[in-house]
Protein backbone atom coordinates (compact mmCIF):
# COMPACT_ATOMS: atom_id res chain seq x y z
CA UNK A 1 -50.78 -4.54 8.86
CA UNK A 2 -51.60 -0.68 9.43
CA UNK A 3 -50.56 -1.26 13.49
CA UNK A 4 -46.96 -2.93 11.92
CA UNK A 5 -46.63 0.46 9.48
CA UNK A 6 -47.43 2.44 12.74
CA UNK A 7 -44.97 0.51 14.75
CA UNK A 8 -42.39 0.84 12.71
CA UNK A 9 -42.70 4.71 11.76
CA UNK A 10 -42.40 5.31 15.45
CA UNK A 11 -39.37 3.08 15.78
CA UNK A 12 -38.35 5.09 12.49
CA UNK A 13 -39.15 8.64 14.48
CA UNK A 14 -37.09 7.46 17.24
CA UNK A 15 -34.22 6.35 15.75
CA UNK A 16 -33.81 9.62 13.65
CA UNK A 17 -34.16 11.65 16.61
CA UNK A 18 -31.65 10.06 18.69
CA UNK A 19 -29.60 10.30 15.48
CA UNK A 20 -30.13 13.86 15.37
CA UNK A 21 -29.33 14.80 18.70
CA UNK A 22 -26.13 12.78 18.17
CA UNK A 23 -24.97 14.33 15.06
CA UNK A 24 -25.82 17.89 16.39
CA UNK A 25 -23.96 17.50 19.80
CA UNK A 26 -20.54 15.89 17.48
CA UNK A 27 -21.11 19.16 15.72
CA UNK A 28 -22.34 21.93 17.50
CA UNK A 29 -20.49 21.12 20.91
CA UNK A 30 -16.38 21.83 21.02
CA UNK A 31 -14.56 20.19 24.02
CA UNK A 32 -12.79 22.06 26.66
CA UNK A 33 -8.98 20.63 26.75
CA UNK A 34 -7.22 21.12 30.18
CA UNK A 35 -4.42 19.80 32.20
CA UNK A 36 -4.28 16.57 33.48
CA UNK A 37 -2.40 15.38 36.24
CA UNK A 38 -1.43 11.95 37.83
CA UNK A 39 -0.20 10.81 40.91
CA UNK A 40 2.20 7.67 41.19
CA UNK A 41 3.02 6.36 44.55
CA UNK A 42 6.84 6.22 44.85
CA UNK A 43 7.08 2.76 45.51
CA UNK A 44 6.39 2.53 41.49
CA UNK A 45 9.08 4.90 40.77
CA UNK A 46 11.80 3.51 42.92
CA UNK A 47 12.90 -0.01 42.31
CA UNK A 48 12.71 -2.73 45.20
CA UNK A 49 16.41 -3.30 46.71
CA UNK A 50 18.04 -6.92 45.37
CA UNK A 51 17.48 -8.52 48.78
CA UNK A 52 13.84 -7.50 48.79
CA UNK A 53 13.41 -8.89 45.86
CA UNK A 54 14.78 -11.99 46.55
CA UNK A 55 12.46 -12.54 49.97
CA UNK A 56 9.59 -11.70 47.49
CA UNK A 57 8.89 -14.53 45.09
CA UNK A 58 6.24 -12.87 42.51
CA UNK A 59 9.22 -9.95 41.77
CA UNK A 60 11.23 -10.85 38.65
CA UNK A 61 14.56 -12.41 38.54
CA UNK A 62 13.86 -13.94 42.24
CA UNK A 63 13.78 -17.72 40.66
CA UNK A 64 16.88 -16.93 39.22
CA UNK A 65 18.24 -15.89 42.57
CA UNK A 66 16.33 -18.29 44.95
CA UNK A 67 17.59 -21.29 42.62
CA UNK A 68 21.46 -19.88 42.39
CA UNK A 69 21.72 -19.94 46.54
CA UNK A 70 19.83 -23.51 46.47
CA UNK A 71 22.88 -25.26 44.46
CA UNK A 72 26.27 -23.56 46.14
């Protein structure tokens, strides 16, 4: 039984020092806030033309336009 009580103090010791050093970075430590910036490729920002979108069946709306040309 006295190893268990040892065991489990040093768990114990660990635990509350990991907790410490938790707690005193959350509140000694501020954050820095800066800029952030993003780059998007342009093909993201542009839409695809409607006759590239029909040639391209995973796009949106080319079922639609596939199955309209299929019955005139």
């Amino acid at each position: 039984m006295p190893s268990l009580m040892r065991f489990l103090t040093a768990i114990a010791t660990i635990v509350a020092l990991g907790y410490g050093s938790l707690y005193a970075l959350a509140t000694f430590v501020t954050p820095r806030s800066r800029d952030m910036s993003v780059t998007i490729p342009s093909q993201r920002l542009r839409p695809q033309p409607v006759e590239a979108a029909s040639k391209n069946p995973k796009t949106a709306g080319a079922e639609a336009t596939v199955g309209s040309s299929a019955t005139q």
